[in-house]
N, C-alpha and C. Protein backbone atom coordinates (compact mmCIF):
# COMPACT_ATOMS: atom_id res chain seq x y z
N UNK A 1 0.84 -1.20 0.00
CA UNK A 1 0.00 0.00 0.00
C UNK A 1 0.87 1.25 0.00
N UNK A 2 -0.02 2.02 -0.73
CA UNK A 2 0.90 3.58 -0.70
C UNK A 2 1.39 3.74 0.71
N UNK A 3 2.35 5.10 1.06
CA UNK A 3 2.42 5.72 2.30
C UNK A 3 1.77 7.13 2.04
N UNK A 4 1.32 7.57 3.03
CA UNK A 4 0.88 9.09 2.92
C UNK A 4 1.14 10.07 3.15
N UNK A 5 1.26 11.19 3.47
CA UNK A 5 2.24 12.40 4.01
C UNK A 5 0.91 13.64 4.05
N UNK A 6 0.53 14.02 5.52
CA UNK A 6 -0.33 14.78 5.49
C UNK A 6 0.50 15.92 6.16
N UNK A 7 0.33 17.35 5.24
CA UNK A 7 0.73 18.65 5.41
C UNK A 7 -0.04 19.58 6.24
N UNK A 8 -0.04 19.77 7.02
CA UNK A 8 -0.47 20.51 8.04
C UNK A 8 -0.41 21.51 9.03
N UNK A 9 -1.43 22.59 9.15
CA UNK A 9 -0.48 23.81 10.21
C UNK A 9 -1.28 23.95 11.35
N UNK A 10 -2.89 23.88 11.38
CA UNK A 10 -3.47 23.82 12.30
C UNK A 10 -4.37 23.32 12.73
N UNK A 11 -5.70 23.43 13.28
CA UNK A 11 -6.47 22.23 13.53
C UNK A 11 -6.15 20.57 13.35
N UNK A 12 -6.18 20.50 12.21
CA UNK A 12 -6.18 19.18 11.55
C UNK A 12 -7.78 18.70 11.28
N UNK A 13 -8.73 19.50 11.19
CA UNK A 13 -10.08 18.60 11.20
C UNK A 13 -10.22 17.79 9.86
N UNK A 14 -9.61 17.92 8.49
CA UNK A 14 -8.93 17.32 7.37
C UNK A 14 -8.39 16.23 8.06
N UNK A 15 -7.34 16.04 8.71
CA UNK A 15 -6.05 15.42 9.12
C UNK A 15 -7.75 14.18 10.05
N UNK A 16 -7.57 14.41 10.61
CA UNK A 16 -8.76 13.45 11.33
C UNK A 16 -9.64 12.76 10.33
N UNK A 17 -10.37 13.70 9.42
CA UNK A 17 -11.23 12.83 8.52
C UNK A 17 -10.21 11.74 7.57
N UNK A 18 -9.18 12.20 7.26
CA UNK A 18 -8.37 11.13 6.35
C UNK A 18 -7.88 9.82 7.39
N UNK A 19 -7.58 9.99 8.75
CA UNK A 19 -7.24 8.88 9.98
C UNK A 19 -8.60 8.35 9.78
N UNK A 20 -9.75 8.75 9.73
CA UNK A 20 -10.41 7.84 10.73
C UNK A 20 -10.74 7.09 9.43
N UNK A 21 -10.72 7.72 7.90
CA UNK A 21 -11.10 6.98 6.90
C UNK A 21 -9.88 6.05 6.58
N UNK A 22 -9.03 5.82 6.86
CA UNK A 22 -8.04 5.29 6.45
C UNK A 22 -8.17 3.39 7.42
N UNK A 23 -8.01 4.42 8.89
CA UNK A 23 -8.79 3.23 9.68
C UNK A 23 -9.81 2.63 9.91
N UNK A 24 -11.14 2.76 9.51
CA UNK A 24 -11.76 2.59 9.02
C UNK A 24 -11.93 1.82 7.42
N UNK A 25 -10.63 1.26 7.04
CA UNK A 25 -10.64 1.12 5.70
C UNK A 25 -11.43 1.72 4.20
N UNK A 26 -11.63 2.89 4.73
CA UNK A 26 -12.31 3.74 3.37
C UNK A 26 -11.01 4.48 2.47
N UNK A 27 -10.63 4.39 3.17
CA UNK A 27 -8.39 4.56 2.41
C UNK A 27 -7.93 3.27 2.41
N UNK A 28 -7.71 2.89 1.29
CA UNK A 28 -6.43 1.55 2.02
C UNK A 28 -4.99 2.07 1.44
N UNK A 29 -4.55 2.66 2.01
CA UNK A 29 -3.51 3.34 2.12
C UNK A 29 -2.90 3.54 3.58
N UNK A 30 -1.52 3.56 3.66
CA UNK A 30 -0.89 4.11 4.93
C UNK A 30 -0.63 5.16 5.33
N UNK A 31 -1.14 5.80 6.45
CA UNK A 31 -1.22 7.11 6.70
C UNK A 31 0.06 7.25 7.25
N UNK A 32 1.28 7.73 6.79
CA UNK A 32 2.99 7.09 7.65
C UNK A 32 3.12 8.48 8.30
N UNK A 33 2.90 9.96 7.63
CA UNK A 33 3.32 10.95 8.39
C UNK A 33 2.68 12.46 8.43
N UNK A 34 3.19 13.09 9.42
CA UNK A 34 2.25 13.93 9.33
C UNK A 34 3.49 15.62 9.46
N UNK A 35 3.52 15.95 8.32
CA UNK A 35 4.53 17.32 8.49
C UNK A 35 3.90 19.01 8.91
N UNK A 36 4.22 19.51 9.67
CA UNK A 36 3.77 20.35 10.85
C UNK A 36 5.00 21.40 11.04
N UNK A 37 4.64 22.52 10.85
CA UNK A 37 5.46 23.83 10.50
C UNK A 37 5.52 24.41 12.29
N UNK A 38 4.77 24.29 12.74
CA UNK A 38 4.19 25.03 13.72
C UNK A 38 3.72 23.92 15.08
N UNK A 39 4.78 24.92 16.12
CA UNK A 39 4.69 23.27 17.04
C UNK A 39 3.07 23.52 18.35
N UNK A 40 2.76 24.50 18.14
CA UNK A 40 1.71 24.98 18.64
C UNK A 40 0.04 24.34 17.96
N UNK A 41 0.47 23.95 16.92
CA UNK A 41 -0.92 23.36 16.44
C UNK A 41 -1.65 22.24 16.74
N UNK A 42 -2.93 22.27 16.98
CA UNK A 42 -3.74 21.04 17.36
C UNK A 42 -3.48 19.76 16.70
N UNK A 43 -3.29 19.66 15.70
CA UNK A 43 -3.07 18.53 14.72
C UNK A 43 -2.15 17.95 15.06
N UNK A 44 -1.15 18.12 15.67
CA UNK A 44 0.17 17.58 16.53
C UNK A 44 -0.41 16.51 17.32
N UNK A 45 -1.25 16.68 18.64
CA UNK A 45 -1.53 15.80 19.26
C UNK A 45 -2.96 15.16 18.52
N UNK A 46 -3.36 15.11 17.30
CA UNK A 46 -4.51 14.48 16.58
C UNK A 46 -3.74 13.32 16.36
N UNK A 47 -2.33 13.79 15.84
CA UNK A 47 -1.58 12.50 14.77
C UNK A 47 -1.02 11.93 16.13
N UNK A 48 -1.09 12.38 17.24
CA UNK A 48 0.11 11.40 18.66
C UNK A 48 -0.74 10.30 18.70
N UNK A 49 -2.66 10.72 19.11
CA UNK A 49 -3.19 9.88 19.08
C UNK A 49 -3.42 8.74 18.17
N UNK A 50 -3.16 9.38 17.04
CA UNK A 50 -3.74 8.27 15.86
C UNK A 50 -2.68 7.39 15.57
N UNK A 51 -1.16 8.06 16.15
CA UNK A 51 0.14 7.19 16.41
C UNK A 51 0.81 7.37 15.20
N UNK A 52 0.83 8.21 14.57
CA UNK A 52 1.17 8.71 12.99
C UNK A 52 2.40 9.67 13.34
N UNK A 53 3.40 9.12 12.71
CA UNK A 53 4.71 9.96 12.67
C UNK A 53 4.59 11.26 12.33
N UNK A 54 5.32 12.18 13.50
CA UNK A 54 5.54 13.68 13.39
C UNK A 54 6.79 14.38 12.73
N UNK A 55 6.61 14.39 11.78
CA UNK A 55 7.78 15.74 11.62
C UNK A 55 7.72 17.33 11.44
N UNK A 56 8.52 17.68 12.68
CA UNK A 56 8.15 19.29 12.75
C UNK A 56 8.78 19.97 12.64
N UNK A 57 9.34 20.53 11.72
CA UNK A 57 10.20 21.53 10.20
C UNK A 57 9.85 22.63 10.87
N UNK A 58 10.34 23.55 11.88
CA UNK A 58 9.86 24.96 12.19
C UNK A 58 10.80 25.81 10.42
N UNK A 59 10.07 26.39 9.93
CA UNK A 59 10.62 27.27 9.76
C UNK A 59 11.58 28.61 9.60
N UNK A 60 11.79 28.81 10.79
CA UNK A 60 12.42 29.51 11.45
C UNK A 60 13.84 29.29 11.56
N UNK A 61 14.01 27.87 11.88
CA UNK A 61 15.46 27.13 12.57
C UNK A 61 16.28 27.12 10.97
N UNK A 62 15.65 27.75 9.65
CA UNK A 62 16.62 27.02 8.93
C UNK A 62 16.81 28.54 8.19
N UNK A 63 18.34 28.64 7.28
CA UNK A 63 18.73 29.70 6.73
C UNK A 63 17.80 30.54 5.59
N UNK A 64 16.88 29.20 4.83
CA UNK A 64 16.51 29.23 3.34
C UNK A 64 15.14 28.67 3.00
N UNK A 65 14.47 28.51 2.31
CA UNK A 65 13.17 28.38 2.13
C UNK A 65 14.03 26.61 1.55
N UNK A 66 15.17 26.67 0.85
CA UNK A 66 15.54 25.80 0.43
C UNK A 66 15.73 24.68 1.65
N UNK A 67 16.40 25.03 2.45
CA UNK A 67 17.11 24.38 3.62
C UNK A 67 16.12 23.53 4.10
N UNK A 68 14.89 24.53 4.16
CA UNK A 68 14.00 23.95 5.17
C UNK A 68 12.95 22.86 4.52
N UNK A 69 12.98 23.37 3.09
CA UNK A 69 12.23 22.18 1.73
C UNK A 69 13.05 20.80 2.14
N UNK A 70 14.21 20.91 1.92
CA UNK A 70 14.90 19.73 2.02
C UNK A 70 15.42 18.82 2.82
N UNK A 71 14.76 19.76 4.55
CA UNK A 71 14.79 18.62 5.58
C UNK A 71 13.58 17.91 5.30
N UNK A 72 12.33 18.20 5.05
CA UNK A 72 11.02 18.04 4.67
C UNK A 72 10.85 16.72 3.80
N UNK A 73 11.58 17.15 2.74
CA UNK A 73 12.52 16.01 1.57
C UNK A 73 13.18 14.85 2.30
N UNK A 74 13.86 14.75 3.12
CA UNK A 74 14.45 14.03 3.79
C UNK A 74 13.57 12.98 4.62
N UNK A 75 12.52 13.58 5.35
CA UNK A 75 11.49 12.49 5.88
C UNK A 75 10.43 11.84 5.49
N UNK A 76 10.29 12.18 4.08
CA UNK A 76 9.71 12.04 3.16
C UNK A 76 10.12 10.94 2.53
N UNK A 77 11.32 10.52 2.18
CA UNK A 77 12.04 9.94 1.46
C UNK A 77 12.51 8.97 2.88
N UNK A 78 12.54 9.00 3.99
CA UNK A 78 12.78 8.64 4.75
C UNK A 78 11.38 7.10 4.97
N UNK A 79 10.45 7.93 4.70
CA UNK A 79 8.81 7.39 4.90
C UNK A 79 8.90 6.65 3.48
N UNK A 80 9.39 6.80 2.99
CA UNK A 80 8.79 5.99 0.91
C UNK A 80 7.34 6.91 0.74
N UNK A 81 7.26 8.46 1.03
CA UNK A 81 5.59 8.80 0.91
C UNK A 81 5.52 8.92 -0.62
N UNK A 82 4.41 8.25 -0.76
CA UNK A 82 4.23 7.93 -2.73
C UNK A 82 2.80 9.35 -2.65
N UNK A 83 2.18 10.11 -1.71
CA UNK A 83 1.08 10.61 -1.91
C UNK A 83 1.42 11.80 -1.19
N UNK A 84 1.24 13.07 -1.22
CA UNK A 84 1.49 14.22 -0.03
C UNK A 84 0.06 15.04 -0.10
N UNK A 85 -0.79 15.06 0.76
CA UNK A 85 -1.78 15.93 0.69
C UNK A 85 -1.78 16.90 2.19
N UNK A 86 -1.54 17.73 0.81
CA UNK A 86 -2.05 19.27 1.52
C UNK A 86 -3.44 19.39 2.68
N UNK A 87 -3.36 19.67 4.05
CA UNK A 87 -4.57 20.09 4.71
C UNK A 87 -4.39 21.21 5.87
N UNK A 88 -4.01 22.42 5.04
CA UNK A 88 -4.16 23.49 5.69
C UNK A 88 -2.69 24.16 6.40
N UNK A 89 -1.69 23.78 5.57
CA UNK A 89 -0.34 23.79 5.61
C UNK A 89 -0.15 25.06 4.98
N UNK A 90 0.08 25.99 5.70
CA UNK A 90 0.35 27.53 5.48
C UNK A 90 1.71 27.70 4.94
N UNK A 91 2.14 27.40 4.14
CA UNK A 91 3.39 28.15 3.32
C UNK A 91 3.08 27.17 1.57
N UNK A 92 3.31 28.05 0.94
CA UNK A 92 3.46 27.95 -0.33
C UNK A 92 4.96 27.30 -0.94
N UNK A 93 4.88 26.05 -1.43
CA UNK A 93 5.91 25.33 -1.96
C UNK A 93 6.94 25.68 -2.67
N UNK A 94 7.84 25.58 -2.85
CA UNK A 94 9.00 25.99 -3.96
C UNK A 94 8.21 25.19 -5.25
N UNK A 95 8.62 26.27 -6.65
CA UNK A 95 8.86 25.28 -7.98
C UNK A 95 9.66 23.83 -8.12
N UNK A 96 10.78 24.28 -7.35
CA UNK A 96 11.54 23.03 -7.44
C UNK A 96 10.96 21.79 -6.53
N UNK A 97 9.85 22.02 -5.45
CA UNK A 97 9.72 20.56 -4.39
C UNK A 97 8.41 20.13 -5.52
N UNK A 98 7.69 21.15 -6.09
CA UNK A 98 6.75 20.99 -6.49
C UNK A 98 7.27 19.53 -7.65
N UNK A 99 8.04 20.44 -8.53
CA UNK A 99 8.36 19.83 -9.65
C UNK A 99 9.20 17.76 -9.30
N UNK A 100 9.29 17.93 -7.88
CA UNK A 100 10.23 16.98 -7.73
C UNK A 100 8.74 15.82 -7.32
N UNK A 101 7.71 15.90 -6.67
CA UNK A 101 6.61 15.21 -6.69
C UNK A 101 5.57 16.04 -7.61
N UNK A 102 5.49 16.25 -8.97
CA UNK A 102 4.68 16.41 -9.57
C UNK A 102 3.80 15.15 -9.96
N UNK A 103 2.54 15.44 -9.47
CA UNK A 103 1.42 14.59 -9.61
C UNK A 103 1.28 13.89 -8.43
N UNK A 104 1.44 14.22 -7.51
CA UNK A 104 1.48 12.89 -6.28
C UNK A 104 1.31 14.34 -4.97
N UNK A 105 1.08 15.53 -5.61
CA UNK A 105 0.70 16.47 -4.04
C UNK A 105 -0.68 16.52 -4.75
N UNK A 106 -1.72 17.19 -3.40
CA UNK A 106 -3.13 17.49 -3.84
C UNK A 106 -3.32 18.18 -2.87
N UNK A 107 -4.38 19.00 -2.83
CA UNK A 107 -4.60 20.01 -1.84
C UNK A 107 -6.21 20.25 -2.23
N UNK A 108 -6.71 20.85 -0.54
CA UNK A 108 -8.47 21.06 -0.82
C UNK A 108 -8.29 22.55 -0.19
N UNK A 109 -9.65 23.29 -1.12
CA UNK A 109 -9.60 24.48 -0.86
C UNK A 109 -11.11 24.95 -0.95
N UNK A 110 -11.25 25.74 0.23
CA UNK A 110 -12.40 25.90 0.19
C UNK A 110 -14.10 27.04 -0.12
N UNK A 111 -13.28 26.32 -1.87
CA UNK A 111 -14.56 27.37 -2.78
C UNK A 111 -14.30 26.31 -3.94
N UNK A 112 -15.47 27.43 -5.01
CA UNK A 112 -14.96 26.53 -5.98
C UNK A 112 -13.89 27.35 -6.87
N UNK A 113 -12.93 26.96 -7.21
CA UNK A 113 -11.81 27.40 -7.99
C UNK A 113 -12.19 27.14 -9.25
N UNK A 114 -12.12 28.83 -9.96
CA UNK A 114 -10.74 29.45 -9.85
C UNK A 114 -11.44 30.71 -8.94
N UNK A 115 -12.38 30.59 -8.34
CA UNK A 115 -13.28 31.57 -7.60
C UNK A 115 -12.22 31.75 -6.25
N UNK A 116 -12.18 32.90 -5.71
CA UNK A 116 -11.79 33.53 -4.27
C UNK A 116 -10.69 32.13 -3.57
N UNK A 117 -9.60 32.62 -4.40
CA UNK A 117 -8.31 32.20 -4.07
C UNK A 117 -7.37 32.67 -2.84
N UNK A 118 -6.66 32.42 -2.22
CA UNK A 118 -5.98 32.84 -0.96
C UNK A 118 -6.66 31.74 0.41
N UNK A 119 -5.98 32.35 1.41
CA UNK A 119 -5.96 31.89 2.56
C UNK A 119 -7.77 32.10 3.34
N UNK A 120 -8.20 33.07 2.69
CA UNK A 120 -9.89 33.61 3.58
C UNK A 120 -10.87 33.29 2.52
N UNK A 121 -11.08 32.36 2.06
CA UNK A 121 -11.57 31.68 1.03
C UNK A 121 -13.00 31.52 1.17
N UNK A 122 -13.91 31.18 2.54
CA UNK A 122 -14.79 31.11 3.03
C UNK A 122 -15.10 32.77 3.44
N UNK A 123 -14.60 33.52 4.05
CA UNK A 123 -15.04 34.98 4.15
C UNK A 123 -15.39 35.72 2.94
N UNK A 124 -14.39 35.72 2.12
CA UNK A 124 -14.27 36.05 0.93
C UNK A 124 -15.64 35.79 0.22
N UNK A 125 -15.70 34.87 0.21
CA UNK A 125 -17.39 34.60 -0.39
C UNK A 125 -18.47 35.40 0.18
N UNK A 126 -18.39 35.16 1.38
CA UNK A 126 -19.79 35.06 2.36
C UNK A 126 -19.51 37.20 2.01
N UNK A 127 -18.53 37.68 2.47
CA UNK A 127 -18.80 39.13 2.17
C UNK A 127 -19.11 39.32 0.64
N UNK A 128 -18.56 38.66 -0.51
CA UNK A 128 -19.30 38.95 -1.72
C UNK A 128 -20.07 39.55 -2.19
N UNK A 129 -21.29 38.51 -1.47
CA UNK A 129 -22.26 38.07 -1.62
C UNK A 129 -22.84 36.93 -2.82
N UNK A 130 -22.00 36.07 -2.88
CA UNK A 130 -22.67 35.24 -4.17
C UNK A 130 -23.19 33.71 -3.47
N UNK A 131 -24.26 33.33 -4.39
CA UNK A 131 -25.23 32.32 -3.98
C UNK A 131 -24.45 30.94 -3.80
N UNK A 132 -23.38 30.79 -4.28
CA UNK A 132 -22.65 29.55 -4.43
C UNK A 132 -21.43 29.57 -3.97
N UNK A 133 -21.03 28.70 -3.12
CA UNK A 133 -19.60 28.41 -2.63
C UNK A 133 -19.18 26.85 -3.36
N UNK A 134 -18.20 26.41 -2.36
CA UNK A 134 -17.78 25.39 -2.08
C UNK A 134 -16.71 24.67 -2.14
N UNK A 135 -16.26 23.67 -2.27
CA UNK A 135 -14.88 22.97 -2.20
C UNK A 135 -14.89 22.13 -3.39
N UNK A 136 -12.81 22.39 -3.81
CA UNK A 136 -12.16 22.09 -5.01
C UNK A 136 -11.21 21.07 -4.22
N UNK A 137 -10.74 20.08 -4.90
CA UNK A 137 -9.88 18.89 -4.69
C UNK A 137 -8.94 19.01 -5.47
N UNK A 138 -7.69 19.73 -5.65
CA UNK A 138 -6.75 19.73 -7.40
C UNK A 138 -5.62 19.11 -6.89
N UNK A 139 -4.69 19.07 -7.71
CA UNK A 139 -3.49 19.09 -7.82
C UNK A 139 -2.67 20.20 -7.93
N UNK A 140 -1.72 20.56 -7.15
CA UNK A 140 -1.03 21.34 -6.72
C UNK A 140 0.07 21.36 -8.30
N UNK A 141 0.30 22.71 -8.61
CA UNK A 141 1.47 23.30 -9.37
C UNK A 141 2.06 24.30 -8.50
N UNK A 142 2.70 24.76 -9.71
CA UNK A 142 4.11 25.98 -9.12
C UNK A 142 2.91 27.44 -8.86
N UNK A 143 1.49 27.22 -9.22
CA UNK A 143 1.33 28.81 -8.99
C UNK A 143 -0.47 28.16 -7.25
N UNK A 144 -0.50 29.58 -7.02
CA UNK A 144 -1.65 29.31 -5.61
C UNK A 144 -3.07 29.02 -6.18
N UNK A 145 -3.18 27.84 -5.49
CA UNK A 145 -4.41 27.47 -6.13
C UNK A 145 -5.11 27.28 -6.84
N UNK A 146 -4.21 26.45 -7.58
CA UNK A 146 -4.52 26.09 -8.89
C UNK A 146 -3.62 24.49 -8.91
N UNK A 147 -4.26 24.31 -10.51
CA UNK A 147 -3.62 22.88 -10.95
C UNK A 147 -4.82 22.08 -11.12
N UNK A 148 -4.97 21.24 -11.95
CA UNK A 148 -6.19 20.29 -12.52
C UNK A 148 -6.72 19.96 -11.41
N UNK A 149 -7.89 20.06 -11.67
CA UNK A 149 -8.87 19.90 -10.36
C UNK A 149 -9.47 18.39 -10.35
N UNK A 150 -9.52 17.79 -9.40
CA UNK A 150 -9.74 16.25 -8.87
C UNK A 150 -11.45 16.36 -9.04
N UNK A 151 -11.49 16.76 -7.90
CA UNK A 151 -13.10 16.90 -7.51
C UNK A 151 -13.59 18.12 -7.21
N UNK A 152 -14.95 18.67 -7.37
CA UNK A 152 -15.35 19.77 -6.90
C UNK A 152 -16.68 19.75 -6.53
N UNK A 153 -17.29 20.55 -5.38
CA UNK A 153 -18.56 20.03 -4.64
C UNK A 153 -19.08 21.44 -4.57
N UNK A 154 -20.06 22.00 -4.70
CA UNK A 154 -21.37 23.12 -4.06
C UNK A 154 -21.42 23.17 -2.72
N UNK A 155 -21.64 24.61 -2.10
CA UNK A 155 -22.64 24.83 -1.07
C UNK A 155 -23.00 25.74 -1.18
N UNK A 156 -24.59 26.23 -1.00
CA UNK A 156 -25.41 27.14 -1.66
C UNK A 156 -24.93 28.15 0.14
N UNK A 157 -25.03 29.31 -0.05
CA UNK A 157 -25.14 30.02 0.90
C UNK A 157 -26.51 30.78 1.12
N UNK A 158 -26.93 29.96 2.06
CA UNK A 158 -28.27 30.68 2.68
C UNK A 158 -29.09 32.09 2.95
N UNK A 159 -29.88 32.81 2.68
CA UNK A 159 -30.19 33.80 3.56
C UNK A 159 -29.85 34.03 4.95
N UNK A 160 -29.94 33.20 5.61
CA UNK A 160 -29.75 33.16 6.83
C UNK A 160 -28.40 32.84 7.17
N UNK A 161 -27.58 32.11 6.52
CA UNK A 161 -26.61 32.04 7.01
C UNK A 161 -25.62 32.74 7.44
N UNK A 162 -25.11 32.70 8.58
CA UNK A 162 -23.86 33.33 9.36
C UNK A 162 -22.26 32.46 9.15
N UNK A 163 -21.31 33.90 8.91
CA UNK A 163 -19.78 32.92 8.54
C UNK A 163 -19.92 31.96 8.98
N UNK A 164 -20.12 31.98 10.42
CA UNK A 164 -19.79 30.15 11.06
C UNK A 164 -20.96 29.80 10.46
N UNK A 165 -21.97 29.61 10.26
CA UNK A 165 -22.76 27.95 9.55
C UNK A 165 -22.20 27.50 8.41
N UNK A 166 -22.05 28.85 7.23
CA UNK A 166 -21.50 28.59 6.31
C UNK A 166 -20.28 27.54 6.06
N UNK A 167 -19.22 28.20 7.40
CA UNK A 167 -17.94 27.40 7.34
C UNK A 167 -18.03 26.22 8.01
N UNK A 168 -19.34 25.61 8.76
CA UNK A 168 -19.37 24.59 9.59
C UNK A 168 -20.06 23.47 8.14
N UNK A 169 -20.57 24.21 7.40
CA UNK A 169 -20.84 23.01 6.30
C UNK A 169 -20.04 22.97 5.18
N UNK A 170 -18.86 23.87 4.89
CA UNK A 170 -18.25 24.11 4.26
C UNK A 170 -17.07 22.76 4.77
N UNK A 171 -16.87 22.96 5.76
CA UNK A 171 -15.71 22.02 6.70
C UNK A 171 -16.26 20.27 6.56
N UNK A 172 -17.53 20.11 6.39
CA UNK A 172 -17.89 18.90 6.69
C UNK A 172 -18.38 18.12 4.99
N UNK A 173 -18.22 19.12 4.25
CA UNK A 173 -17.89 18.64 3.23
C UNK A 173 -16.63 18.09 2.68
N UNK A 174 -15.63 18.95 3.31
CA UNK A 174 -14.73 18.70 2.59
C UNK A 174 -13.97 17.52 3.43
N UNK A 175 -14.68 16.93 4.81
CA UNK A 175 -14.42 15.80 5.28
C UNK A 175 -15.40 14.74 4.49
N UNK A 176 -16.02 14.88 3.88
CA UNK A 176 -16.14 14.41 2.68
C UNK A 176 -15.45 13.68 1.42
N UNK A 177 -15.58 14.83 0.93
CA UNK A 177 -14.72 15.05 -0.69
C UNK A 177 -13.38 14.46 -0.66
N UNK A 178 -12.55 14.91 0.68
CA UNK A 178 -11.04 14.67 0.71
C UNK A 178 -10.75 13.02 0.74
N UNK A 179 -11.12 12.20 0.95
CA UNK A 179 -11.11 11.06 1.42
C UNK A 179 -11.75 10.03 0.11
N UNK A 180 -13.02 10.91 -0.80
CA UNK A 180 -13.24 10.40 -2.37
C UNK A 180 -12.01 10.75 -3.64
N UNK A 181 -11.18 12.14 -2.85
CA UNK A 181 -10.39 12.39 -3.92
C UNK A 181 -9.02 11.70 -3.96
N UNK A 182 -8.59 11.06 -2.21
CA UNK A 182 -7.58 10.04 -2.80
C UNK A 182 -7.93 8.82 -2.96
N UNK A 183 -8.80 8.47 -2.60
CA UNK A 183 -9.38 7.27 -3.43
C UNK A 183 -9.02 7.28 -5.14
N UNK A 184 -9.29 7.98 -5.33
CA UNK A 184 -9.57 8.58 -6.82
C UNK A 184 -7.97 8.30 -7.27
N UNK A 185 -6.63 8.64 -6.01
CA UNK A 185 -5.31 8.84 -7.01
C UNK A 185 -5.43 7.18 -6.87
N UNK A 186 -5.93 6.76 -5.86
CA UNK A 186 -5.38 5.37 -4.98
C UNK A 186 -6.24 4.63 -6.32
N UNK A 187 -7.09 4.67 -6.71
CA UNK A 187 -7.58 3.90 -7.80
C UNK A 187 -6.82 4.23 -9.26
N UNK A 188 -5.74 4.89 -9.48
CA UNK A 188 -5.49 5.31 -10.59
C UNK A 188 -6.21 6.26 -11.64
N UNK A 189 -7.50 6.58 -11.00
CA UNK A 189 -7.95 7.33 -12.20
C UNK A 189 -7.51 8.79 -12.77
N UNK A 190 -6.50 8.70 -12.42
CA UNK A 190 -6.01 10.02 -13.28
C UNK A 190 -4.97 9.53 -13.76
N UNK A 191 -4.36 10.33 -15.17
CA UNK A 191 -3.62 9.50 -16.09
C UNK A 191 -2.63 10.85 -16.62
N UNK A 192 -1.16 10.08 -16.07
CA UNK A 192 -0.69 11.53 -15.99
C UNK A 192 0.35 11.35 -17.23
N UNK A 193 0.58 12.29 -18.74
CA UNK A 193 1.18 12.22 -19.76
C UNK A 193 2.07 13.37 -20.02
N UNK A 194 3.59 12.90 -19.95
CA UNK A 194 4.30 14.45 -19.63
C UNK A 194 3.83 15.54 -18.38
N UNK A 195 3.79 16.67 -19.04
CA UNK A 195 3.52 17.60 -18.34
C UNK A 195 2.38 17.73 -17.37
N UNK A 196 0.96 16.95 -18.60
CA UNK A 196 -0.57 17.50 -18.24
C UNK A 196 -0.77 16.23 -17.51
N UNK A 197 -1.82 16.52 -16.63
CA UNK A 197 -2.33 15.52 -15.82
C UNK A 197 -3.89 15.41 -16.23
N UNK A 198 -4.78 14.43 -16.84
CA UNK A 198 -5.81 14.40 -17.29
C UNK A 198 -6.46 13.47 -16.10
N UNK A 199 -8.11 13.39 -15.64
CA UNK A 199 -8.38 13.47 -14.64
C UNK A 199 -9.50 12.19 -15.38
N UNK A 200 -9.53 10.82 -14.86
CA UNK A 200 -10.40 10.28 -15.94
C UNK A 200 -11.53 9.51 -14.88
N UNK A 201 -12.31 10.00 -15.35
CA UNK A 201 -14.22 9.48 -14.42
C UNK A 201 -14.69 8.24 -15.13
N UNK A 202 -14.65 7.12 -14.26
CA UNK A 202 -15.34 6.20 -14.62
C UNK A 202 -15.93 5.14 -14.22
């Protein structure tokens, strides 16, 4: 079975839905590690419990954006991780780590893309004002938020709704979606030729 590599900076409520699906056998995949920028974050003691290897890359401790890519690289390669998904891992990748697992990172974001990109993705909407949100499943390239998109899901925003409901069904979708979209690499259905990565439903 694959190994996995979940990217992470805070909560982890992502990081939980992929454990419990994994154990649960709705992944059959190995969940081997969990990389963590920030030693203050909840998701730290999510993965102690779930018994999932920590590696915690502060930022800070290293000279270079490079330095610190390539301890990252190191436990990675350390793990055999054949899969890296993004869940809420606050720094933006180098071209070069990108290019070195091209096709094998994925990341969920929560709208639909190429709509209200950045970090406030859910605010961003809800002040808008537009009738439709929701969450994108892609593949990660060299630019933010973007790259062929896996899966993508709706949520209508209510009259009534307040940021938090919005983001409380926004969140429980994408404990959802995240868990159909590596299924999706784990089944092979995407078919990757050179450069382009084509995304195949069937």
């Amino acid at each position: 079975m694959i190994n996995i590599a979940i990217f992470a900076s805070g909560r982890g409520s992502n990081f939980s839905a992929i454990a419990k699906a994994v154990k649960t056998g709705k992944i059959k995949a190995n969940l081997r590690l969990l990389v963590c920028d920030n030693e203050e974050a909840q998701v730290i003691r999510k993965a102690r419990r779930a018994k999932v290897e920590i590696a915690l890359v502060k930022r800070e401790l290293f000279d270079s954006k490079e330095d610190f890519e390539a301890k990252i690289i190191k436990h990675l390669k350390e793990n055999k991780i054949g899969l890296i998904v993004l869940a809420g891992f606050m720094r933006m990748l180098s071209h070069d780590f990108v290019k070195l697992y091209k096709g094998r990172i994925i990341n969920i974001h929560p709208s639909l893309l190429p709509s209200f990109k950045g970090a406030h993705a859910i605010k961003d909407a809800f002040d808008y004002g537009v009738r439709l949100t929701g969450v994108t499943v892609h593949f990660v390239d060299e630019k933010m938020d973007h790259g062929p998109v896996i899966l993508q899901a709706p949520v209508e925003i209510r009259p009534k709704d307040t940021l938090a409901s919005l983001e409380s069904r926004i969140h429980k979708l994408e404990h959802r979606l995240y868990p159909e979209a590596i299924n999706m690499f784990l089944n092979k259905r995407m078919v990757i030729s050179g450069r382009k990565i084509r995304i195949v439903y069937r």
